[in-house]
N, C-alpha and C. Protein backbone atom coordinates (compact mmCIF):
# COMPACT_ATOMS: atom_id res chain seq x y z
N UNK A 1 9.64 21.55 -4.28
CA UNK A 1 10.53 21.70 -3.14
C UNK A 1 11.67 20.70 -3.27
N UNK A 2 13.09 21.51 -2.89
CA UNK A 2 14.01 20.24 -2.89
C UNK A 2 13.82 18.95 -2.09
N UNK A 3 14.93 18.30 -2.40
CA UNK A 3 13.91 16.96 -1.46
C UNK A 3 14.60 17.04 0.11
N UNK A 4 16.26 18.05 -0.03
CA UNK A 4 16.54 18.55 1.43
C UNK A 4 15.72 19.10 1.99
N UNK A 5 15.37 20.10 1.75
CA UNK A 5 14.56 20.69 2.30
C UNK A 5 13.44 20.22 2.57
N UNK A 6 12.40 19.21 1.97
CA UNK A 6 11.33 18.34 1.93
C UNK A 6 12.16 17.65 3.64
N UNK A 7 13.05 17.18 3.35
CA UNK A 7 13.24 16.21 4.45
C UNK A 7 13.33 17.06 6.26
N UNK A 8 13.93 18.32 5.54
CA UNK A 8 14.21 19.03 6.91
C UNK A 8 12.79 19.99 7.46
N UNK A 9 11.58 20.04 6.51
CA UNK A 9 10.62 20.06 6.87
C UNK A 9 9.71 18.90 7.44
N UNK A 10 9.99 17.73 6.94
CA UNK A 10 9.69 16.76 7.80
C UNK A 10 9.96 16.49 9.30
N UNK A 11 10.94 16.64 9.37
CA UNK A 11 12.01 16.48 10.50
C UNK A 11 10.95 17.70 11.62
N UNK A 12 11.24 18.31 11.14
CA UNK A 12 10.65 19.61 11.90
C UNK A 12 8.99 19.20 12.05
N UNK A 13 8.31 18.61 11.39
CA UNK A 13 7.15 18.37 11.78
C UNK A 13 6.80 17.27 12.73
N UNK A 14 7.89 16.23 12.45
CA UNK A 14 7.72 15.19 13.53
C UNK A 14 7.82 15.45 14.49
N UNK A 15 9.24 16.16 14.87
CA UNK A 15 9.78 16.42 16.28
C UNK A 15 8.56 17.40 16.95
N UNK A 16 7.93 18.00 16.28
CA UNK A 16 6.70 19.29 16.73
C UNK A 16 5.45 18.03 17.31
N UNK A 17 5.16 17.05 16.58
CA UNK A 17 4.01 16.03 16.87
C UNK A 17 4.25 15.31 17.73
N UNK A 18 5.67 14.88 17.78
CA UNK A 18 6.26 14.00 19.21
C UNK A 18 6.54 15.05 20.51
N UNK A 19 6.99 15.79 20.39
CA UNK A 19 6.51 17.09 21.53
C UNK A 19 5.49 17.27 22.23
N UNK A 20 4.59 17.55 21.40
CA UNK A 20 2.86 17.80 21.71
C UNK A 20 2.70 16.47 21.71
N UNK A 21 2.78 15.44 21.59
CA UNK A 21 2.53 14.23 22.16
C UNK A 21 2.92 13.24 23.50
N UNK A 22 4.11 14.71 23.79
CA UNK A 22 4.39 14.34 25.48
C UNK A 22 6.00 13.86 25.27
N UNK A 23 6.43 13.68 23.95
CA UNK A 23 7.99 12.81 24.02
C UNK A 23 8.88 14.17 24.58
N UNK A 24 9.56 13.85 24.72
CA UNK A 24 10.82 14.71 25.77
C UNK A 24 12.01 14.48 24.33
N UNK A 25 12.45 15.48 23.70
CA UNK A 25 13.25 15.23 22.47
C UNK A 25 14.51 15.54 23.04
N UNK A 26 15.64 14.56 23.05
CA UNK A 26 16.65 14.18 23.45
C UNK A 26 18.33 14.93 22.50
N UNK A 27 17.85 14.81 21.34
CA UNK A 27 18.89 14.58 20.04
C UNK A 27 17.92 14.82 18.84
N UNK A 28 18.39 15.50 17.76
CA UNK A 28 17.95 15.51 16.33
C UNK A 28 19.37 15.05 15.49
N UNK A 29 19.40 14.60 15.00
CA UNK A 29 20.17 13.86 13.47
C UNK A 29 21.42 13.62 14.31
N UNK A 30 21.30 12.19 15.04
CA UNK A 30 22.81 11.75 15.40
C UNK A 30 23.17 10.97 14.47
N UNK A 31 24.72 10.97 14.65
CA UNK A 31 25.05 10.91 13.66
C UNK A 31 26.11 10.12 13.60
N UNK A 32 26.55 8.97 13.21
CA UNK A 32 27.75 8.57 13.95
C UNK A 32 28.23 7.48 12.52
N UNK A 33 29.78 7.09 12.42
CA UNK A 33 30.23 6.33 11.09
C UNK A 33 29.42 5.57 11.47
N UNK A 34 29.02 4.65 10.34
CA UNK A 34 27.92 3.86 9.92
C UNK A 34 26.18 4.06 10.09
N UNK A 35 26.13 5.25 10.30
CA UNK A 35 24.90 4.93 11.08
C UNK A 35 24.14 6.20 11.49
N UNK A 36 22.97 6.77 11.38
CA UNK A 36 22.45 8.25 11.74
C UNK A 36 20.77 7.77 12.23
N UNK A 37 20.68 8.98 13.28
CA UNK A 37 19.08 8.69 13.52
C UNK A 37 18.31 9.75 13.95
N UNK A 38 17.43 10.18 13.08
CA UNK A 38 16.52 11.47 12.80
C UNK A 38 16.44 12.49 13.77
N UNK A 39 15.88 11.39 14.89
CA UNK A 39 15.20 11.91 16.55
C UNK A 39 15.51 10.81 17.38
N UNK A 40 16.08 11.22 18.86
CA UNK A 40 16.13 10.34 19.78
C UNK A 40 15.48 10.84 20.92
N UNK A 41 14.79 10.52 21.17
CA UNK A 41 13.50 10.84 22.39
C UNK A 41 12.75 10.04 23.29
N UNK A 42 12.47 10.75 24.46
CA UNK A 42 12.09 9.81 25.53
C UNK A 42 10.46 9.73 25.41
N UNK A 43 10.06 8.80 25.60
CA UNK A 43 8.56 8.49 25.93
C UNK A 43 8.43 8.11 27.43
N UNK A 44 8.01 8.69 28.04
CA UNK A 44 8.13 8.24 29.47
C UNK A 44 9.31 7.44 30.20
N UNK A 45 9.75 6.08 30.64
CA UNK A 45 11.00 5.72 30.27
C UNK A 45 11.44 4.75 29.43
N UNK A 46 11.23 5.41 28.31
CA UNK A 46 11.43 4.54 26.69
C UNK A 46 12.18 5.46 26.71
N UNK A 47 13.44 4.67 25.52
CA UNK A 47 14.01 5.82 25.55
C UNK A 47 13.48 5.25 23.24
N UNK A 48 13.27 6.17 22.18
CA UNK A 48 12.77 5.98 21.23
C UNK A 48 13.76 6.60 20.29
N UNK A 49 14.52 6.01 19.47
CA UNK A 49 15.33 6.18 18.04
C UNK A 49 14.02 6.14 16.62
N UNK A 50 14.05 7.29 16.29
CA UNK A 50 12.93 7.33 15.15
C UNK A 50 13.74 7.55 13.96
N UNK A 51 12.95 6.83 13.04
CA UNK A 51 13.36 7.44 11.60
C UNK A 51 12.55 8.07 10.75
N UNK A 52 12.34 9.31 10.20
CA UNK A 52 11.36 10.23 9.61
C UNK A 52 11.54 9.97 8.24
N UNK A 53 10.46 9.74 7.39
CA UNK A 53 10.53 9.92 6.30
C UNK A 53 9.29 10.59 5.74
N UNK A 54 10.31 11.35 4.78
CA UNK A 54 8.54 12.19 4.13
C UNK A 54 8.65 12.39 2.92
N UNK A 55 7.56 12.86 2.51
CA UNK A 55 7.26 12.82 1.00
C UNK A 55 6.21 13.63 1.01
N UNK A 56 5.65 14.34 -0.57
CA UNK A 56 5.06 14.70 -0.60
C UNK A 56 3.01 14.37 -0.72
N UNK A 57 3.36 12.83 -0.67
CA UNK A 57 1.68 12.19 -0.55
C UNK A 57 2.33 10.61 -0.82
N UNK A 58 1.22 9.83 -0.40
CA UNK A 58 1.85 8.65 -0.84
C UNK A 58 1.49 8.12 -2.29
N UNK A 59 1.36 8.85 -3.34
CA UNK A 59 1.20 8.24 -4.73
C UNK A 59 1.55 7.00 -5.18
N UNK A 60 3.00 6.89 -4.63
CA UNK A 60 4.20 6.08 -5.10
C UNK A 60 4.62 5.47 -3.75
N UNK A 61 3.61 4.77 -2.83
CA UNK A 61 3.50 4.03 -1.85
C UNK A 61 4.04 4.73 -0.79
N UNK A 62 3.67 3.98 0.53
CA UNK A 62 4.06 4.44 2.13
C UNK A 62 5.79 4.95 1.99
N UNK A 63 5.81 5.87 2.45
CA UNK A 63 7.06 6.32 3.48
C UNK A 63 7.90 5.16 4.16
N UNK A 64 7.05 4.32 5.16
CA UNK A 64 8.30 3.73 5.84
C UNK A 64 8.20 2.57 5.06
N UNK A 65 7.82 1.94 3.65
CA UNK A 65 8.68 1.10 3.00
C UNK A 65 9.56 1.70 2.57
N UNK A 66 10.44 3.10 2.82
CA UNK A 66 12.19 3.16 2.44
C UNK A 66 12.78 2.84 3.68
N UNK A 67 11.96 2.38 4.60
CA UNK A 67 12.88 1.65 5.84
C UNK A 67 13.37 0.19 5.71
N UNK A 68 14.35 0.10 5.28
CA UNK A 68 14.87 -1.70 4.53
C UNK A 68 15.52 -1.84 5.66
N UNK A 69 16.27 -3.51 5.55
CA UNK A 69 17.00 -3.81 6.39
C UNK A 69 18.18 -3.10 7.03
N UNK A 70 18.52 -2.37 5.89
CA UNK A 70 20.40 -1.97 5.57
C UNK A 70 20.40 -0.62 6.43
N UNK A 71 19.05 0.26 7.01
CA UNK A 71 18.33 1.53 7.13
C UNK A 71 18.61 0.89 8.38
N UNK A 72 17.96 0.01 8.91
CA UNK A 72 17.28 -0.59 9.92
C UNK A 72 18.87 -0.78 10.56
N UNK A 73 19.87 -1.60 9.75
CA UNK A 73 21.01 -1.81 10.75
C UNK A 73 21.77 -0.57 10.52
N UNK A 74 21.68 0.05 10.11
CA UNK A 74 22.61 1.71 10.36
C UNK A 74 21.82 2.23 12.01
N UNK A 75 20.38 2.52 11.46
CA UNK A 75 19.85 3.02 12.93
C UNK A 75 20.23 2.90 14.53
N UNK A 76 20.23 0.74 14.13
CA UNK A 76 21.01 0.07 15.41
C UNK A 76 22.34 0.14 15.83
N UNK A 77 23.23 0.40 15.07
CA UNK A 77 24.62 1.04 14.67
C UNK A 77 24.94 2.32 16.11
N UNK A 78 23.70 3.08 15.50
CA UNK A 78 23.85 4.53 15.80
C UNK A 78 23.20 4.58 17.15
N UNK A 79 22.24 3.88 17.29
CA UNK A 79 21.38 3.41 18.44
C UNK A 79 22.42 2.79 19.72
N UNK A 80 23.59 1.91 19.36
CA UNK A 80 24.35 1.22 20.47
C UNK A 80 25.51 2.65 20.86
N UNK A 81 25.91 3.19 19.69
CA UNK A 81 27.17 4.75 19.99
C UNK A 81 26.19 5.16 20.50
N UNK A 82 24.56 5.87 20.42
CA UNK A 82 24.20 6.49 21.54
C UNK A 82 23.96 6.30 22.76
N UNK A 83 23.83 4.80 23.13
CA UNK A 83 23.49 4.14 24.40
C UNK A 83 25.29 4.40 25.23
N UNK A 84 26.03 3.86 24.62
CA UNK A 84 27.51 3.94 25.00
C UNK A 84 27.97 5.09 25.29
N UNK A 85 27.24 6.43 24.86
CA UNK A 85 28.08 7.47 24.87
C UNK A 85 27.40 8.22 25.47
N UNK A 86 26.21 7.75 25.99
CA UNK A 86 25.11 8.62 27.44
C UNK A 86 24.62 7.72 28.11
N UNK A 87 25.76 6.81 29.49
CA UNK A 87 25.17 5.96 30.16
C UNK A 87 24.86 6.68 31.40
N UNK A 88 24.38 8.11 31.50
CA UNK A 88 23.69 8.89 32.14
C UNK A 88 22.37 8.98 32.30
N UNK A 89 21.75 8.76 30.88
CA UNK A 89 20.28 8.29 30.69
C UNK A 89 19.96 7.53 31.27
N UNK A 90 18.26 7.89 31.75
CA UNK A 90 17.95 6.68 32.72
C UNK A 90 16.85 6.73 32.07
N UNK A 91 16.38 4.82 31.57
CA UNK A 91 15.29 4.71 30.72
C UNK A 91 15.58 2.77 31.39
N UNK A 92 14.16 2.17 30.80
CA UNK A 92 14.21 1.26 31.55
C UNK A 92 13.53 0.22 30.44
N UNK A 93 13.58 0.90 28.65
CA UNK A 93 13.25 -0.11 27.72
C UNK A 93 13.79 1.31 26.55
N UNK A 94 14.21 0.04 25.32
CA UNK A 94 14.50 1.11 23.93
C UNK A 94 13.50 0.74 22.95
N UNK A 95 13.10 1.54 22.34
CA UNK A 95 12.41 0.86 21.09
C UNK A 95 12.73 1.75 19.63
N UNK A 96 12.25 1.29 18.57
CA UNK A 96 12.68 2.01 17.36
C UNK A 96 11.13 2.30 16.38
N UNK A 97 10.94 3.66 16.63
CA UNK A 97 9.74 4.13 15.64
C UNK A 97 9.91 4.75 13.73
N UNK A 98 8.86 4.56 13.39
CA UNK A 98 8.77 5.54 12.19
C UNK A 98 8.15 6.52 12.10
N UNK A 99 8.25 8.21 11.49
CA UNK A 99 7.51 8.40 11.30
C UNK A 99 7.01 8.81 9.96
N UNK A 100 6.10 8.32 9.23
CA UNK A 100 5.70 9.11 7.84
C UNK A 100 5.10 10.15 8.17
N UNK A 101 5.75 11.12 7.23
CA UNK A 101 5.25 12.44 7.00
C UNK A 101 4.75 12.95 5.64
N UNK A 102 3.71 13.47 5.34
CA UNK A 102 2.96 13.52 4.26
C UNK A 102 2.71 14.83 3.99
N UNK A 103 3.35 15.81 3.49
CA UNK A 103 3.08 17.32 3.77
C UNK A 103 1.71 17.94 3.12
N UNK A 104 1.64 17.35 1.72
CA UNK A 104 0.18 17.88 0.95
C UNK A 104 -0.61 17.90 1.60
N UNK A 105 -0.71 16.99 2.61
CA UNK A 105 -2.02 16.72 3.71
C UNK A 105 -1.54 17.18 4.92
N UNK A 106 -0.40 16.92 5.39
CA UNK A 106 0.03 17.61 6.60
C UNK A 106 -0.22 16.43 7.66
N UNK A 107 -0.07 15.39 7.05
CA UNK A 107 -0.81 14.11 8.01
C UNK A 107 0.41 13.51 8.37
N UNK A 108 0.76 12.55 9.32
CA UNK A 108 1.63 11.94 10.12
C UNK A 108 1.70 10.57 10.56
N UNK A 109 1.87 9.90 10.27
CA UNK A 109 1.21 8.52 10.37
C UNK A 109 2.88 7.75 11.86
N UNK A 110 2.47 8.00 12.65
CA UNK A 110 3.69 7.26 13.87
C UNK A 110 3.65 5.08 14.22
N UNK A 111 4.51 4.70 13.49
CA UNK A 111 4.50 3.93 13.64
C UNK A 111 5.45 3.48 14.45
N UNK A 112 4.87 2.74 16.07
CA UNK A 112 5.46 2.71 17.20
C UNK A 112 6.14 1.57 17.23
N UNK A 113 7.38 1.10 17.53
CA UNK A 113 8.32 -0.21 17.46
C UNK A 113 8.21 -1.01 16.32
N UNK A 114 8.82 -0.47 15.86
CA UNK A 114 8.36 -1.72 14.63
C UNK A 114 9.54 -2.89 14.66
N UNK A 115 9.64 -3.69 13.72
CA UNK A 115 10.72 -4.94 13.97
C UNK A 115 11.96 -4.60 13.64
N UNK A 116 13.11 -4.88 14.28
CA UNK A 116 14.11 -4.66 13.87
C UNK A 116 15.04 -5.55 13.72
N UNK A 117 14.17 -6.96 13.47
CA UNK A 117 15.34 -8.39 13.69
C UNK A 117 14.51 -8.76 12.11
């Protein structure tokens, strides 16, 4: 499988697991100079910037070690143009998730706030 397509099947599996997990999906692939973010979705009033990564198994290690610093400050980038550009939203904390996606297995691994300093 291409690895677009790998990714836009990912995408599509997360947003399906965060759904059925109760998140309220806001935005898919914003997108803004410097800076893009997979899924933006509410968790109750969280409001949650995720980054999806998938692959086809982890052979060649975890998924969210391609989340580096440089990943991490694009997200926040894209994270402040979305706060600025929907001060309509009403949420009352932000946080920033991962999710690995593993298709051979079909497994999902959500890793909730992780660090972003």
């Amino acid at each position: 499988m291409q690895r677009k397509k790998l990714g836009y099947l990912g995408e599509d599996m997360a947003r399906e697991f965060l759904e059925n997990s109760g998140y309220k999906i806001i935005c898919k692939n914003y997108t803004v100079r410097g800076g893009e973010i997979d899924i933006i979705a509410k968790d109750g009033n969280t409001l949650v910037f995720a980054e999806v990564k998938t692959r086809k198994n982890d052979l060649f290690g975890k998924a969210s070690e391609a989340v580096n610093s440089k990943k991490i400050s694009h997200m926040c980038t894209a994270a402040r143009r979305f706060i600025h550009e929907h001060k309509e939203l009403k949420y009352s904390s932000v946080r920033f998730d991962v999710l690995e996606v593993y298709t051979q297995k079909a497994v999902i691994n959500h890793i909730v706030n992780i660090d972003i300093n």
